[in-house]
Structure formats: C-alpha cells, structure tokens
N, C-alpha and C. Protein backbone atom coordinates (compact mmCIF):
# COMPACT_ATOMS: atom_id res chain seq x y z
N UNK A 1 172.99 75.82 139.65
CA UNK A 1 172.33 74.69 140.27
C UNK A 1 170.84 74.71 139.90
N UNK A 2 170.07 73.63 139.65
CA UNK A 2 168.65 73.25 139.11
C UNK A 2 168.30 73.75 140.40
N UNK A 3 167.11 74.71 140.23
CA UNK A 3 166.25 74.84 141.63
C UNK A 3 165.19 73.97 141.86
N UNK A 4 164.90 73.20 141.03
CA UNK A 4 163.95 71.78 141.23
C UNK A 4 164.85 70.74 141.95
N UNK A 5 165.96 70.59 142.28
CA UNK A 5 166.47 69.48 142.37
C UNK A 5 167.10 69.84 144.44
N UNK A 6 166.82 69.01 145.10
CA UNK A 6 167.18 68.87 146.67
C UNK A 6 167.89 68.11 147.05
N UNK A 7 169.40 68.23 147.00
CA UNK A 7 170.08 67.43 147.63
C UNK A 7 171.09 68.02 148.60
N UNK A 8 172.43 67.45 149.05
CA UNK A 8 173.15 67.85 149.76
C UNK A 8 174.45 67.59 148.82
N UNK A 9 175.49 68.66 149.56
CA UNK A 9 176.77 67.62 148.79
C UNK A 9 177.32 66.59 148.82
N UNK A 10 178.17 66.54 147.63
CA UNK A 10 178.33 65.08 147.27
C UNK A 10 179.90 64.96 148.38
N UNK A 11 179.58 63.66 148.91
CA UNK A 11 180.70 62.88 149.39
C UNK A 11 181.98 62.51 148.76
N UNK A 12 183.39 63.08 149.12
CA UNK A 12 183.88 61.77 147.54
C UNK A 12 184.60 60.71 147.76
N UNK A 13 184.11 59.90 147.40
CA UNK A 13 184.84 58.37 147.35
C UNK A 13 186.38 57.67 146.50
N UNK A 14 186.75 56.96 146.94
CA UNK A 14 187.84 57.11 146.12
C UNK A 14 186.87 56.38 144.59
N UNK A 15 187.59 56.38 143.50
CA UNK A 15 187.61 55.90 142.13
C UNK A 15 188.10 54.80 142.01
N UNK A 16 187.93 54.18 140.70
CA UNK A 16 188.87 53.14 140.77
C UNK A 16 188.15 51.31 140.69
N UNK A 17 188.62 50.36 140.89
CA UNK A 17 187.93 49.13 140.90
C UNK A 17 187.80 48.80 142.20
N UNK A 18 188.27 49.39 143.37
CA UNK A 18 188.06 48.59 144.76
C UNK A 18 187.08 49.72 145.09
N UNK A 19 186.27 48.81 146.14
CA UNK A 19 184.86 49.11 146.52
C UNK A 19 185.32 50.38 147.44
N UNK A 20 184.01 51.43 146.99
CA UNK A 20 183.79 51.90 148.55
C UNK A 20 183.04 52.24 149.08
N UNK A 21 182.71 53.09 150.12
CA UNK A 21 181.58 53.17 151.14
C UNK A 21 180.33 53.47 150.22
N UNK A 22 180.15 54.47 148.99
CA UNK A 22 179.32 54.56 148.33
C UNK A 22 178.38 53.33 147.65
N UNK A 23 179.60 52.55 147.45
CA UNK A 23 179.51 50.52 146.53
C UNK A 23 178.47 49.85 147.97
N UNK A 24 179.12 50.20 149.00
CA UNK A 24 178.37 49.16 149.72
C UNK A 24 177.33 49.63 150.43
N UNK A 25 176.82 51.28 150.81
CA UNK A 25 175.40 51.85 150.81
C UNK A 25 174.37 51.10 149.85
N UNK A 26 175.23 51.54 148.48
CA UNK A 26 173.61 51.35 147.09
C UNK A 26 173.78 49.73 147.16
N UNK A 27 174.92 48.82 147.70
CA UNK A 27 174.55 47.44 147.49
C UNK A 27 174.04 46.85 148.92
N UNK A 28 173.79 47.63 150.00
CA UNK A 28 173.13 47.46 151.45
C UNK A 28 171.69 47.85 150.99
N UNK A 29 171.50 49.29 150.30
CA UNK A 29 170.31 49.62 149.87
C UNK A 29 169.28 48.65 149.10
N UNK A 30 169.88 48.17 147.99
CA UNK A 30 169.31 47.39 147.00
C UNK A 30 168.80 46.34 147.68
N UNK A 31 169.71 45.83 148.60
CA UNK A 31 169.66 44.34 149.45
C UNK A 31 168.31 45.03 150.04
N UNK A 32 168.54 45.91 150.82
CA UNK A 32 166.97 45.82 151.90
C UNK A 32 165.96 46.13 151.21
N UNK A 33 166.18 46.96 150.02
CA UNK A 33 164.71 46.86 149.05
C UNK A 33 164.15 45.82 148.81
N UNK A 34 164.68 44.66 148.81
CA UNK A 34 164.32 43.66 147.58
C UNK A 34 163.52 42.70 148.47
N UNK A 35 164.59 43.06 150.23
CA UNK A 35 163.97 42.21 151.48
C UNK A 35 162.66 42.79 151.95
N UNK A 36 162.41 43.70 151.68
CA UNK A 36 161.12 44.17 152.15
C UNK A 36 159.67 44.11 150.69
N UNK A 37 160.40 43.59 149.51
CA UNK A 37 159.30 43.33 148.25
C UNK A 37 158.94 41.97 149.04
N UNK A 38 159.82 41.29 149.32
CA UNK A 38 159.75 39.69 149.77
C UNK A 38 159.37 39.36 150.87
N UNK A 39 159.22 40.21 151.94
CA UNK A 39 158.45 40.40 153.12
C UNK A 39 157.03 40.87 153.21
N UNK A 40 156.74 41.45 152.15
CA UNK A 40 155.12 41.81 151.63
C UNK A 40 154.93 40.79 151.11
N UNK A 41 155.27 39.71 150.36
CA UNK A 41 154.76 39.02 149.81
C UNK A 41 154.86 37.70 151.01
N UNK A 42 155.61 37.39 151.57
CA UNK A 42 155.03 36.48 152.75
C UNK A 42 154.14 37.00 153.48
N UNK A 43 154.14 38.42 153.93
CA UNK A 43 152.93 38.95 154.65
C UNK A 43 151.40 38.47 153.81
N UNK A 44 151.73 38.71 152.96
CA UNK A 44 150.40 38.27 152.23
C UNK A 44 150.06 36.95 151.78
N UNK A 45 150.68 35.74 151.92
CA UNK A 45 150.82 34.60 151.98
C UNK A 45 150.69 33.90 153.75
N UNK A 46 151.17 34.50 154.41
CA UNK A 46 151.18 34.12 155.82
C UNK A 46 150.17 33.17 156.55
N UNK A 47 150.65 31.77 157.18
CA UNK A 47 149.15 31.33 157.10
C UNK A 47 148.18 31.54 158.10
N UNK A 48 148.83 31.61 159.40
CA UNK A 48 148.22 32.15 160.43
C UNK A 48 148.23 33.32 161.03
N UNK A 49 147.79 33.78 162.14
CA UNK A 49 148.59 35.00 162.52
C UNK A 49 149.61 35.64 163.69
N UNK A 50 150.03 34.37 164.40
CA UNK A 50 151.66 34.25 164.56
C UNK A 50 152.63 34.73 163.94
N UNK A 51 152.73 33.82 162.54
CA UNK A 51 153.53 33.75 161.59
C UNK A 51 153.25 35.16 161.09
N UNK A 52 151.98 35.55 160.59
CA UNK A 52 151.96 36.67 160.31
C UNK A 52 152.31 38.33 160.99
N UNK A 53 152.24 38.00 162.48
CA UNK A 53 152.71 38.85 163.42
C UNK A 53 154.30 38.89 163.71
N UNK A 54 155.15 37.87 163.57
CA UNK A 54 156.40 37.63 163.48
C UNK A 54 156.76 38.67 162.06
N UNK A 55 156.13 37.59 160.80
CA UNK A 55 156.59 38.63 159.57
C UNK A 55 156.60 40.18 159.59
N UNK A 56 155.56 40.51 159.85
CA UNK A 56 154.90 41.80 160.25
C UNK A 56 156.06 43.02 161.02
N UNK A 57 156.75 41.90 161.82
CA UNK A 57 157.52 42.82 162.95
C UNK A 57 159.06 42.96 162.01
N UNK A 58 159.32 41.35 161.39
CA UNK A 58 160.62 41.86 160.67
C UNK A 58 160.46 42.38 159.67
N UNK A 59 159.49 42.68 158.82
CA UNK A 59 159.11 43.65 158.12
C UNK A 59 159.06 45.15 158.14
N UNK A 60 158.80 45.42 159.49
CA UNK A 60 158.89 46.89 159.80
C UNK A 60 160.23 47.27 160.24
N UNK A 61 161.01 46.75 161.01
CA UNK A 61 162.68 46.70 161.40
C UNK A 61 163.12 46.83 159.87
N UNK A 62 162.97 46.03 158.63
CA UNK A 62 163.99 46.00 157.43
C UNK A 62 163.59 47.20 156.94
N UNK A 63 162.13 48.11 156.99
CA UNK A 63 161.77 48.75 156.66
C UNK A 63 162.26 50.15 156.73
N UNK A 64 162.30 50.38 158.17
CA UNK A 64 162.96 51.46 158.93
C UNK A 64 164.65 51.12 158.77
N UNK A 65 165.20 50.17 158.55
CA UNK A 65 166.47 49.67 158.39
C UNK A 65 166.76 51.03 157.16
N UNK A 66 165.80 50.09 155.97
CA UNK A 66 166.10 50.65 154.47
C UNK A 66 165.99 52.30 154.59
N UNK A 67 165.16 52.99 155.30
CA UNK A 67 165.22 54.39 155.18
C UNK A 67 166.02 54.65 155.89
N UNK A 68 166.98 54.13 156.78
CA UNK A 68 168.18 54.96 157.75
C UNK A 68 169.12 54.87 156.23
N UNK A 69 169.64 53.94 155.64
CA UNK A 69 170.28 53.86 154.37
C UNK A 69 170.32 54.65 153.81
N UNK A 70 169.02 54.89 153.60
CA UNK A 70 169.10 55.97 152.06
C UNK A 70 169.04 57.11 152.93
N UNK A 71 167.95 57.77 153.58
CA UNK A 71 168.53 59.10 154.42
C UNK A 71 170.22 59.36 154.38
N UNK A 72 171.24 58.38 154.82
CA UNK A 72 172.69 58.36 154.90
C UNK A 72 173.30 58.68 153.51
N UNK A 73 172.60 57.95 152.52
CA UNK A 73 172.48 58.24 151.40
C UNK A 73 172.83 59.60 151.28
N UNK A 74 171.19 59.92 151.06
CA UNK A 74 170.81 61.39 150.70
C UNK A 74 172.29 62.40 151.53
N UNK A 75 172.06 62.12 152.71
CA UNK A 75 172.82 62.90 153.77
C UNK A 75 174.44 63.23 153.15
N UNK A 76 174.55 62.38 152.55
CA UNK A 76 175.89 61.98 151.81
C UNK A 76 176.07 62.34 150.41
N UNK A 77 175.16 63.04 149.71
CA UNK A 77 175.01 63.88 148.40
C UNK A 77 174.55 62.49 147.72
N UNK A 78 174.69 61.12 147.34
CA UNK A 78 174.73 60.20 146.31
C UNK A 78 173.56 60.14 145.89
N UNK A 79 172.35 60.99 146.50
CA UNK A 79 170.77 60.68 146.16
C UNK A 79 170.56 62.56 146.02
N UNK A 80 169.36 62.79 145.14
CA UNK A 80 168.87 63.37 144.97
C UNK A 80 167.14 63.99 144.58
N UNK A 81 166.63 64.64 145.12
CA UNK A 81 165.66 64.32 145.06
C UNK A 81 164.81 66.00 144.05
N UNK A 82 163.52 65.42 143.60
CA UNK A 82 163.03 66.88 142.87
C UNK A 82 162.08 67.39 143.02
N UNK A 83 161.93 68.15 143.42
CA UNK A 83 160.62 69.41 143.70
C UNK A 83 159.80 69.44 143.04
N UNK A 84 158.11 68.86 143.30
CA UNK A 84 157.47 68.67 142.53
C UNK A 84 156.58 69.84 142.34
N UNK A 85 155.91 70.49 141.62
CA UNK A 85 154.80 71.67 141.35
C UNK A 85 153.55 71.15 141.95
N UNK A 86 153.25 72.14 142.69
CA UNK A 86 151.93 71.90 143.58
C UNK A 86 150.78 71.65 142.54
N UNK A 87 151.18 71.83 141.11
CA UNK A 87 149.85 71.68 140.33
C UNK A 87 150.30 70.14 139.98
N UNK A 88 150.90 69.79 139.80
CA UNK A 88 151.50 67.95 139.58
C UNK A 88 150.88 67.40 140.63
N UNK A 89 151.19 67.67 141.95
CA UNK A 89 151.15 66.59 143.34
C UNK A 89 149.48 66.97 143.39
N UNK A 90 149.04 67.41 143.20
CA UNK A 90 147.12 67.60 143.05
C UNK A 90 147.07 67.19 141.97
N UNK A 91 147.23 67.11 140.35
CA UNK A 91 146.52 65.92 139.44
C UNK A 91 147.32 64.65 139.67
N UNK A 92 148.33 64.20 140.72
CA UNK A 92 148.37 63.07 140.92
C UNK A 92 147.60 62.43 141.84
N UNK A 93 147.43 63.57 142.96
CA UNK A 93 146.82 62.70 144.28
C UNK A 93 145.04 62.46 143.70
N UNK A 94 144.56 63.87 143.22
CA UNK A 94 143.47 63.07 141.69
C UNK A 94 143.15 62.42 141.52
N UNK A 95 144.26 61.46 140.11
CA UNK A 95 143.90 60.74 139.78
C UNK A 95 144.19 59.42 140.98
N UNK A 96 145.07 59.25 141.40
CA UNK A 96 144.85 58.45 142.76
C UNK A 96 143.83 57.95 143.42
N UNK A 97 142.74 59.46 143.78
CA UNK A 97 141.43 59.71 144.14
C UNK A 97 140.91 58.51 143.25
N UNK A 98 140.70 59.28 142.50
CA UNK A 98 139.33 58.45 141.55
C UNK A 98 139.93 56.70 141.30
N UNK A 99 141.34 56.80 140.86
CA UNK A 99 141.11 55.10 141.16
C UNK A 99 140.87 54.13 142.21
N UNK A 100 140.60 54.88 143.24
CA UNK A 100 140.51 54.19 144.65
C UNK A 100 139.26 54.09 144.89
N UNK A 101 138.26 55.35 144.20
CA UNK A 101 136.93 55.53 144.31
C UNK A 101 136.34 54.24 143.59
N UNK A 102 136.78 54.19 142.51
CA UNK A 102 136.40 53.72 141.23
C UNK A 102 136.70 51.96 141.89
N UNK A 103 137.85 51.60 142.41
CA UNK A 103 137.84 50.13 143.52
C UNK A 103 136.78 50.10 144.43
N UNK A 104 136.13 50.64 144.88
CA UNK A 104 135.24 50.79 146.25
C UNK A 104 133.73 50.71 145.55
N UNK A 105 133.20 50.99 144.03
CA UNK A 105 132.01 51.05 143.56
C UNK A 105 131.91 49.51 143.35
C-alpha cells in the first residue's frame, strides 16, 4: 500500500450496466458541486440583501450537504486522498502569501 495515499476500504458495488449506490453518490456529488459554483455566482450578482441573505443561507445548507456526500464517499473507500510533505504545504501556503500580498499593494 502507497504510504502517501489515505483512504478507507473500498465498498463493493455490484458491476455491470444498472446503477448503483456508488453511480448515484458521484452523480448526487457532481450535482451539489456544480449547485454551489452557481450559488457563488448569484451570491455575487445578488441585488439586495434579502435576496442575498436568502442565497447566502441556501448556499451554506448545499454546502454542508456536498461534504456529508463525499465524507460518505471517502467513508466508503470510492475517494482517496494524499499526504502532502510539510515542505510542499509551506511553498504553497508561500506562494499563496505573496499573491495575496501582492493584491493588497
């Protein structure tokens, strides 16, 4: 087993052409990703702030929705995730740094 790599075991689903629980996680998943790209972007369009406090709220529900998913996911072996080197996650957070600095001058 990769010691960079964190997951759990894998679930098994049946095979085959009919759907299963795995088919309709990553196609529940995909769905709430795409609802929460499209919920930032009315948030940021919003004209008042009603409307924007309404968006705001179903935005955070689809949000927390989408991570119970994938957690179930993960929980369920179908996701995997990889261990990053403490010298990576410092020249990323870095360069991060400086482009945020570099917005603010």
């Amino acid at each position: 087993m990769n010691n960079n790599k964190i997951c759990n075991p894998k679930t098994d689903v049946p095979s085959g052409i009919k759907e299963n629980d795995k088919d309709y996680l990553n196609a529940s998943l995909s769905l709430l990703k795409e609802m929460e790209k499209n919920y930032t972007v009315a948030l940021t369009e919003a004209s008042n702030e009603h409307l924007f406090s309404k968006y705001e709220e179903m935005f955070n529900e689809i949000k927390s929705l989408q991570r119970e998913v994938f957690e179930l996911a993960f929980r369920k072996g179908w996701y995997s995730l990889e261990k990053a080197e403490d010298t990576k996650v410092n020249e990323k957070y870095n360069m991060l740094n400086e482009e945020y600095n570099g917005l603010s001058s």
